[in-house]
PDB file of N, CA and C in Angstrom:
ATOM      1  N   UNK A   1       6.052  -2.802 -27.552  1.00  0.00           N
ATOM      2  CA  UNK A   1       7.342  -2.207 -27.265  1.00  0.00           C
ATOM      3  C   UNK A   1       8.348  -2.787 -28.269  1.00  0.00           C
ATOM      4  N   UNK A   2       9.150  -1.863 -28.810  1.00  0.00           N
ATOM      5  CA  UNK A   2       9.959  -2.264 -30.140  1.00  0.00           C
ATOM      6  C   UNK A   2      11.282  -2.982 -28.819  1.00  0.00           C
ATOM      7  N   UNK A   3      11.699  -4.099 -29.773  1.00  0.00           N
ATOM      8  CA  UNK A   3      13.213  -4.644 -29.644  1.00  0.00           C
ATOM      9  C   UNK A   3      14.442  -3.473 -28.256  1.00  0.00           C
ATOM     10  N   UNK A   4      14.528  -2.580 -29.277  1.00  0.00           N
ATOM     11  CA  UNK A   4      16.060  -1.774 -28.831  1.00  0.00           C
ATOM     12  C   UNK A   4      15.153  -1.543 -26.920  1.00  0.00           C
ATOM     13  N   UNK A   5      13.605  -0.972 -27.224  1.00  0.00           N
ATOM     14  CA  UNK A   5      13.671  -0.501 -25.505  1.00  0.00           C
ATOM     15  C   UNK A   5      13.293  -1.342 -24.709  1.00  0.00           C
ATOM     16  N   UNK A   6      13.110  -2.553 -25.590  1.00  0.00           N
ATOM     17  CA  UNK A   6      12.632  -3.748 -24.243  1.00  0.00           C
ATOM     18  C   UNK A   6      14.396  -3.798 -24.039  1.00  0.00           C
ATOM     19  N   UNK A   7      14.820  -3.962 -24.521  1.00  0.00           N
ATOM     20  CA  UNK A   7      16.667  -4.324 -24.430  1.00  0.00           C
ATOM     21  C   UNK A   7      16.820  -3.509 -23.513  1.00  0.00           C
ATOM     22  N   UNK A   8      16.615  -2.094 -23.856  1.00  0.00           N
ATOM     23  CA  UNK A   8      17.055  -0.929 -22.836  1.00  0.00           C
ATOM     24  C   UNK A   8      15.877  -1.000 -21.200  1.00  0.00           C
ATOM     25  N   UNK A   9      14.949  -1.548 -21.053  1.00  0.00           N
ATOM     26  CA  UNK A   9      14.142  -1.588 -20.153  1.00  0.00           C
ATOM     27  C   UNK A   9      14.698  -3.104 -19.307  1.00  0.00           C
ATOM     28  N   UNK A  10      15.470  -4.040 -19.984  1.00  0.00           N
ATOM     29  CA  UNK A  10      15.848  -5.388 -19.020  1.00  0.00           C
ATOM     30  C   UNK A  10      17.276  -4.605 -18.682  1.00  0.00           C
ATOM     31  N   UNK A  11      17.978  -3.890 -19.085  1.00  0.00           N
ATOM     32  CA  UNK A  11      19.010  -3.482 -18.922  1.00  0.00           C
ATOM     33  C   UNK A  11      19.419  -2.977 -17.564  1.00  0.00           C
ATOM     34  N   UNK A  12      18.049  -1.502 -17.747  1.00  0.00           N
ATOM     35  CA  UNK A  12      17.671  -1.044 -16.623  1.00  0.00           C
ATOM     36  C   UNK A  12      17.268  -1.489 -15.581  1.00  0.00           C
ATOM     37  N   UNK A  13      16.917  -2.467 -15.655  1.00  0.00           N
ATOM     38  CA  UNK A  13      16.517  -3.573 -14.339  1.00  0.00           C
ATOM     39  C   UNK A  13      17.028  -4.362 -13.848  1.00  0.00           C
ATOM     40  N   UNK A  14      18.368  -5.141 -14.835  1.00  0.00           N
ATOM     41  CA  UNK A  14      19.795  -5.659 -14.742  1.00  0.00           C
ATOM     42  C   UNK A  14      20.011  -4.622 -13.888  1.00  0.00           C
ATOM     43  N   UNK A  15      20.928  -3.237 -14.382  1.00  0.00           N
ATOM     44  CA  UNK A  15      22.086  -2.663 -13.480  1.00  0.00           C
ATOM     45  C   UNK A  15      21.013  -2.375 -11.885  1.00  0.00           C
ATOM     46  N   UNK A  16      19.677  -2.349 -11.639  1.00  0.00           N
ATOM     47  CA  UNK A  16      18.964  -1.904 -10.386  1.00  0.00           C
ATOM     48  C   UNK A  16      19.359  -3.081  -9.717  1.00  0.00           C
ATOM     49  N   UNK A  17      18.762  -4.700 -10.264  1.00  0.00           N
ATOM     50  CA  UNK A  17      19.494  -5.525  -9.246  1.00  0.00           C
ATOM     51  C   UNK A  17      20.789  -5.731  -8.775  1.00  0.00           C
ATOM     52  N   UNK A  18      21.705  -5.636  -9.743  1.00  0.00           N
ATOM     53  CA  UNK A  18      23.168  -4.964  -9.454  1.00  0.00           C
ATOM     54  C   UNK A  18      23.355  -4.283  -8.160  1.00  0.00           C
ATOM     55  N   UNK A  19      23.218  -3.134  -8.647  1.00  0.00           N
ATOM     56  CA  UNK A  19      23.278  -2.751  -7.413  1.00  0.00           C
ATOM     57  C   UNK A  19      22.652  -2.431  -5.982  1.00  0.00           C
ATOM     58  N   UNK A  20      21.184  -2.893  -6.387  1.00  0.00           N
ATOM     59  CA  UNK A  20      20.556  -3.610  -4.929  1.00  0.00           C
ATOM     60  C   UNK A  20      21.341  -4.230  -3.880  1.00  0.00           C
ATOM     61  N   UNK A  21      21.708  -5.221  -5.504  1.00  0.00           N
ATOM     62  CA  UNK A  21      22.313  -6.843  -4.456  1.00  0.00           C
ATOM     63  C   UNK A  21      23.595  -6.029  -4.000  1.00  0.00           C
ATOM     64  N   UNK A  22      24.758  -5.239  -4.722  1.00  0.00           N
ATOM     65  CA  UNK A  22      25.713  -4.459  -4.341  1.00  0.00           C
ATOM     66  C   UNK A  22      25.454  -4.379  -2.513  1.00  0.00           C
ATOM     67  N   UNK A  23      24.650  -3.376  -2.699  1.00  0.00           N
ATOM     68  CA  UNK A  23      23.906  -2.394  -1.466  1.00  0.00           C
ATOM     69  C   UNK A  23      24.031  -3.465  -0.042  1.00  0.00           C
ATOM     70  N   UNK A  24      23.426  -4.698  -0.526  1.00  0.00           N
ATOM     71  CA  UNK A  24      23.294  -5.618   0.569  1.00  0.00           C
ATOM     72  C   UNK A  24      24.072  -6.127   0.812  1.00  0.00           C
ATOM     73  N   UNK A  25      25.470  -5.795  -0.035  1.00  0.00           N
ATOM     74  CA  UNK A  25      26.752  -7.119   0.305  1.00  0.00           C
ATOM     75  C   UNK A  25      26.499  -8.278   0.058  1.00  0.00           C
ATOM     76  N   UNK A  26      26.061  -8.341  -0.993  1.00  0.00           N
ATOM     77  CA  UNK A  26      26.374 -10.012  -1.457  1.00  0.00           C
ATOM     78  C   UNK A  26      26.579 -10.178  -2.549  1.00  0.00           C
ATOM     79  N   UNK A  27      26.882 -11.208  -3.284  1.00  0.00           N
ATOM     80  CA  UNK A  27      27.721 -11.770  -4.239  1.00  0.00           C
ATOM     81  C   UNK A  27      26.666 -12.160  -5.354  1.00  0.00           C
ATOM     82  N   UNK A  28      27.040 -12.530  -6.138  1.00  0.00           N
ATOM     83  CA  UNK A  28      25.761 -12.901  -7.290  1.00  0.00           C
ATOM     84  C   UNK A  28      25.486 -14.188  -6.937  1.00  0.00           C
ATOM     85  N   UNK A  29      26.712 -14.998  -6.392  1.00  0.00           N
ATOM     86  CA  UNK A  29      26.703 -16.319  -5.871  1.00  0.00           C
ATOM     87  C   UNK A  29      25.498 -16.536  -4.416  1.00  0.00           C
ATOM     88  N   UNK A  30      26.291 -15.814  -3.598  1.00  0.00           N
ATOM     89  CA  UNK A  30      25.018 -15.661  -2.320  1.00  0.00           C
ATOM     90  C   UNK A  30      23.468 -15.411  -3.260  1.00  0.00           C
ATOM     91  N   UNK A  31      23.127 -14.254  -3.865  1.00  0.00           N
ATOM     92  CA  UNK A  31      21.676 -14.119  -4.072  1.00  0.00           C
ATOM     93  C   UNK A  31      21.064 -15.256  -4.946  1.00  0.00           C
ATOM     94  N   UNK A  32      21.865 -16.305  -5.439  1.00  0.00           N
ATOM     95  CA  UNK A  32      21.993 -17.229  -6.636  1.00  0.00           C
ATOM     96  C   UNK A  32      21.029 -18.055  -5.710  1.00  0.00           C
ATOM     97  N   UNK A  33      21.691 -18.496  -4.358  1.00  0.00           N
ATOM     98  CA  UNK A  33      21.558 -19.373  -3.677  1.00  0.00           C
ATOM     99  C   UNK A  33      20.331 -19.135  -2.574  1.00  0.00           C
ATOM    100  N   UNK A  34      20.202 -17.593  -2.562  1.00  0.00           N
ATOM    101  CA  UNK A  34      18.906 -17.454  -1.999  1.00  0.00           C
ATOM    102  C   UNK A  34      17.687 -17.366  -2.574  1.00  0.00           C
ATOM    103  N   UNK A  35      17.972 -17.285  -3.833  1.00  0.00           N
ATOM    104  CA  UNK A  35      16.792 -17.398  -5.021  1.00  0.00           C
ATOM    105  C   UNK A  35      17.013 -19.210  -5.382  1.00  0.00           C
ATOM    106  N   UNK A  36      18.080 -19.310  -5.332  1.00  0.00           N
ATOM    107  CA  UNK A  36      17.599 -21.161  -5.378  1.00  0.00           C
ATOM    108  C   UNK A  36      18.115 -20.923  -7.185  1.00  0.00           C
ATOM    109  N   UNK A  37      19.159 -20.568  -7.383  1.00  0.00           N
ATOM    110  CA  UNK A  37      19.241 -20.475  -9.068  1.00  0.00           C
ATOM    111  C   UNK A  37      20.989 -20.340  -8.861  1.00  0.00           C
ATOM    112  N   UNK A  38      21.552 -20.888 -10.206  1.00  0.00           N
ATOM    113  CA  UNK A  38      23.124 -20.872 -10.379  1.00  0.00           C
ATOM    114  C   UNK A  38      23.409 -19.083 -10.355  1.00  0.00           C
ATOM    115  N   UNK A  39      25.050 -19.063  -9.781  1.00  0.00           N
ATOM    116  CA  UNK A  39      25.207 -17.489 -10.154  1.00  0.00           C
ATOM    117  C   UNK A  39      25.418 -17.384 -11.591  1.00  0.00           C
ATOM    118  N   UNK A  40      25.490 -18.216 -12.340  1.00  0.00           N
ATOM    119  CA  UNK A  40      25.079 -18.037 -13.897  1.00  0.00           C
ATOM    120  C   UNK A  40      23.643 -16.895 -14.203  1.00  0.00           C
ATOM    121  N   UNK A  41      23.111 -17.403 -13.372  1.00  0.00           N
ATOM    122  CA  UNK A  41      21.383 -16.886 -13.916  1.00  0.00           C
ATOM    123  C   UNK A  41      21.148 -15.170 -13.332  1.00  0.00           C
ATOM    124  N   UNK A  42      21.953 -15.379 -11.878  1.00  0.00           N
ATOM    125  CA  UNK A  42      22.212 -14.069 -11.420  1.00  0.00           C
ATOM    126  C   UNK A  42      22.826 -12.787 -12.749  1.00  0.00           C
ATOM    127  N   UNK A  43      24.063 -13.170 -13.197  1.00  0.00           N
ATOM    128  CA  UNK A  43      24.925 -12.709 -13.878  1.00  0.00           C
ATOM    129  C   UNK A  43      23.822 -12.391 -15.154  1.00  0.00           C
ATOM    130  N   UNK A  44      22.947 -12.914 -15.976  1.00  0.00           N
ATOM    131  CA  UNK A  44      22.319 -12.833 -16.536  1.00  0.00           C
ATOM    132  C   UNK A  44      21.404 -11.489 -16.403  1.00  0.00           C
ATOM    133  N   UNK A  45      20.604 -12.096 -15.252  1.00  0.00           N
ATOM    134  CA  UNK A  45      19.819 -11.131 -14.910  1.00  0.00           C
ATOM    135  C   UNK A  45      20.163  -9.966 -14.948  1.00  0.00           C
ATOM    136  N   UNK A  46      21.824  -9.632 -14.282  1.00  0.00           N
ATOM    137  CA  UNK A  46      22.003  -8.231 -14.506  1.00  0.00           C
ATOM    138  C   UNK A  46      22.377  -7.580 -15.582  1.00  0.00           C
ATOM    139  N   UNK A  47      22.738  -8.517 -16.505  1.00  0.00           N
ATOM    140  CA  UNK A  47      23.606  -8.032 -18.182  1.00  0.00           C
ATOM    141  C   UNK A  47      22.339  -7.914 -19.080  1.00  0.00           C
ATOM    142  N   UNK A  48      20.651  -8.265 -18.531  1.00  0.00           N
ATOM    143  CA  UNK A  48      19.812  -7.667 -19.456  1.00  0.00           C
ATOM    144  C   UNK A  48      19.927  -8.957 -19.957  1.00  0.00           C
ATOM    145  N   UNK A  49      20.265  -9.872 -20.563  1.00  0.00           N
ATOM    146  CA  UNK A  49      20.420 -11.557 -21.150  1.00  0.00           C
ATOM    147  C   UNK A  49      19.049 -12.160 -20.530  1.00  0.00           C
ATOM    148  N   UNK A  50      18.618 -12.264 -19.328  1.00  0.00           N
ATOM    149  CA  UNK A  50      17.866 -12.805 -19.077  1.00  0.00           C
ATOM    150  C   UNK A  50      16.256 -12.604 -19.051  1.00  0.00           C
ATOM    151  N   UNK A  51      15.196 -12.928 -19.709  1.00  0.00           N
ATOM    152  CA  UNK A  51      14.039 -12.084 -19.190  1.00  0.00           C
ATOM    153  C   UNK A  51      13.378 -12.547 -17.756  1.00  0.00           C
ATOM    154  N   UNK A  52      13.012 -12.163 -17.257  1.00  0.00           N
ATOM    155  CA  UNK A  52      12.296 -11.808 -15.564  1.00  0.00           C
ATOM    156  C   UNK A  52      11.166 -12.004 -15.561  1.00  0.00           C
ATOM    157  N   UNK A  53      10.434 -13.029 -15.120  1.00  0.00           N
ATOM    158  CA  UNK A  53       8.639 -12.703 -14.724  1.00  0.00           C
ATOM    159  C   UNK A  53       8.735 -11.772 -13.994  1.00  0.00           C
ATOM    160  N   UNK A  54       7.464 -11.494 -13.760  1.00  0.00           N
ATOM    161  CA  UNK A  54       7.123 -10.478 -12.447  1.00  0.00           C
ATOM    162  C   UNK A  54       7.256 -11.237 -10.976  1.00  0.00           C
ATOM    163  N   UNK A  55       6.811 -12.799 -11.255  1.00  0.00           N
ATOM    164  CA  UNK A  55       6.980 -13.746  -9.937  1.00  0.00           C
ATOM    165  C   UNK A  55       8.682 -13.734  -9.395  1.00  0.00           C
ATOM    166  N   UNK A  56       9.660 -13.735 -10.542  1.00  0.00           N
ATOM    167  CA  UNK A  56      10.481 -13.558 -10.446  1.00  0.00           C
ATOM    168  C   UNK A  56      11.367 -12.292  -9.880  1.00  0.00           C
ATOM    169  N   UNK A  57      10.761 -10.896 -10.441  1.00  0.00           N
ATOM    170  CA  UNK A  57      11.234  -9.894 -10.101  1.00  0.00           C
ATOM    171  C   UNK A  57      10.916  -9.627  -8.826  1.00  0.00           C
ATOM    172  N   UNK A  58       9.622 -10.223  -7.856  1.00  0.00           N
ATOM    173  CA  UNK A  58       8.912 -10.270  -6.347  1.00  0.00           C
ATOM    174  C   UNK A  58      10.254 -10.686  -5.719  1.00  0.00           C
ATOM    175  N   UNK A  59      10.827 -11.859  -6.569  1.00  0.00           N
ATOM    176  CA  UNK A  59      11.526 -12.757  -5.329  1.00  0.00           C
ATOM    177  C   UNK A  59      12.296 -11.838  -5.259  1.00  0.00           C
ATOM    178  N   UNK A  60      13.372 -11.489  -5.796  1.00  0.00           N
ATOM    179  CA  UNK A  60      14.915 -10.797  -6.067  1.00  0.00           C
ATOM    180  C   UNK A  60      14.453  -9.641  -5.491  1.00  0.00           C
ATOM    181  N   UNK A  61      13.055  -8.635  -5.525  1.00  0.00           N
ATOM    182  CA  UNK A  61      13.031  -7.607  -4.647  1.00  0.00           C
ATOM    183  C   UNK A  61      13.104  -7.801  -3.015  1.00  0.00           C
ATOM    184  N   UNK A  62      11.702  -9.170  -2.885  1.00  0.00           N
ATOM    185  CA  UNK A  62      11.886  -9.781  -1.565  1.00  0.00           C
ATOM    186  C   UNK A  62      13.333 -10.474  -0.779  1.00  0.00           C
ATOM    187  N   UNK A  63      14.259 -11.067  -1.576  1.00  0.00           N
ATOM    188  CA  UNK A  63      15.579 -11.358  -1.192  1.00  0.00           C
ATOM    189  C   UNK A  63      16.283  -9.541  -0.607  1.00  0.00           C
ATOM    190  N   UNK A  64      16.166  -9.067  -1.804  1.00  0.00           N
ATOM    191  CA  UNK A  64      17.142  -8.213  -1.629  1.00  0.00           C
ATOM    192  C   UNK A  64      16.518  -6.883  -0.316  1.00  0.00           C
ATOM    193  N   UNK A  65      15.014  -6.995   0.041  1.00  0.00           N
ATOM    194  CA  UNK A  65      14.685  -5.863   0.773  1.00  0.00           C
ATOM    195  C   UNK A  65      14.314  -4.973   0.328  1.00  0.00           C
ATOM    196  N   UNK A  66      14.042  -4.901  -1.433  1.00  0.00           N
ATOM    197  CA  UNK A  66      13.651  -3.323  -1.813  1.00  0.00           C
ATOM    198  C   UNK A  66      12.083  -3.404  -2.511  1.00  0.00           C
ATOM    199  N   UNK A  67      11.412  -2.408  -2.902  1.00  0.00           N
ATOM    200  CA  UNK A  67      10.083  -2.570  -3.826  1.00  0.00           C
ATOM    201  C   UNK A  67      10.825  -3.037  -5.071  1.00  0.00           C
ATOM    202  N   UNK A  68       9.966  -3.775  -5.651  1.00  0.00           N
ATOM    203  CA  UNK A  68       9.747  -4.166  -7.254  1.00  0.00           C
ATOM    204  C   UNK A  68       9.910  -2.517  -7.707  1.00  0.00           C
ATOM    205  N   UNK A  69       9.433  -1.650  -7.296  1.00  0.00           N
ATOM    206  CA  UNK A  69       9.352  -0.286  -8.515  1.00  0.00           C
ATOM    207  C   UNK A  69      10.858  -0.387  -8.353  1.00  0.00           C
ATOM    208  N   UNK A  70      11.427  -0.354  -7.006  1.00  0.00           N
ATOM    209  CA  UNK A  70      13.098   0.544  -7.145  1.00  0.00           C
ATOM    210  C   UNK A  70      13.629  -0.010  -8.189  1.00  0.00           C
ATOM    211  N   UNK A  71      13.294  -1.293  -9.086  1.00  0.00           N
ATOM    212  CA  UNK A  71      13.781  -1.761 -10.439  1.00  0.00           C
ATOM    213  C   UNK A  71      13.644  -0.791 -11.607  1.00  0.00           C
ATOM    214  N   UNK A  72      12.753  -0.040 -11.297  1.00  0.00           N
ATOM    215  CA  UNK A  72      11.899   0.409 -12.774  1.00  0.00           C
ATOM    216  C   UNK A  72      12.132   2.170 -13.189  1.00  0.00           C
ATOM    217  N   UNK A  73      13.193   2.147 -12.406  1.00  0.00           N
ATOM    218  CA  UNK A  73      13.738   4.027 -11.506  1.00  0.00           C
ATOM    219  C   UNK A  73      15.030   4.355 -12.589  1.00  0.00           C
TER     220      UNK A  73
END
């Protein structure tokens, strides 16, 4: 996968946790703290800055209540 669509594919998975976490009412701070990570890392995650394991993307689906796919939509 070239550069620009991995960029455009963390992006897309940034704005899904966005507004997951939106959906659930909470703060980047709250999900920070239920993932056990600064809301630094949150904020990341959603601006595409950060890359995601898959162990990682489990938790943030499991925090937030949704499938891992609803990321990938």
């Amino acid at each position: 996968m070239n550069k620009k669509r991995m960029a455009d594919l963390k992006a897309r998975i940034g704005q899904s946790i966005r507004e997951a976490r939106k959906a659930k009412g909470l703060t980047q701070k709250e999900l920070g703290l239920k993932l056990g990570v600064a809301d630094s890392v949150i904020t990341n995650y959603e601006s595409g800055k950060q890359n995601l394991t898959v162990d990682t993307i489990q938790k943030v689906a499991d925090v937030l209540g949704v499938e891992v796919s609803s990321f990938f939509k």
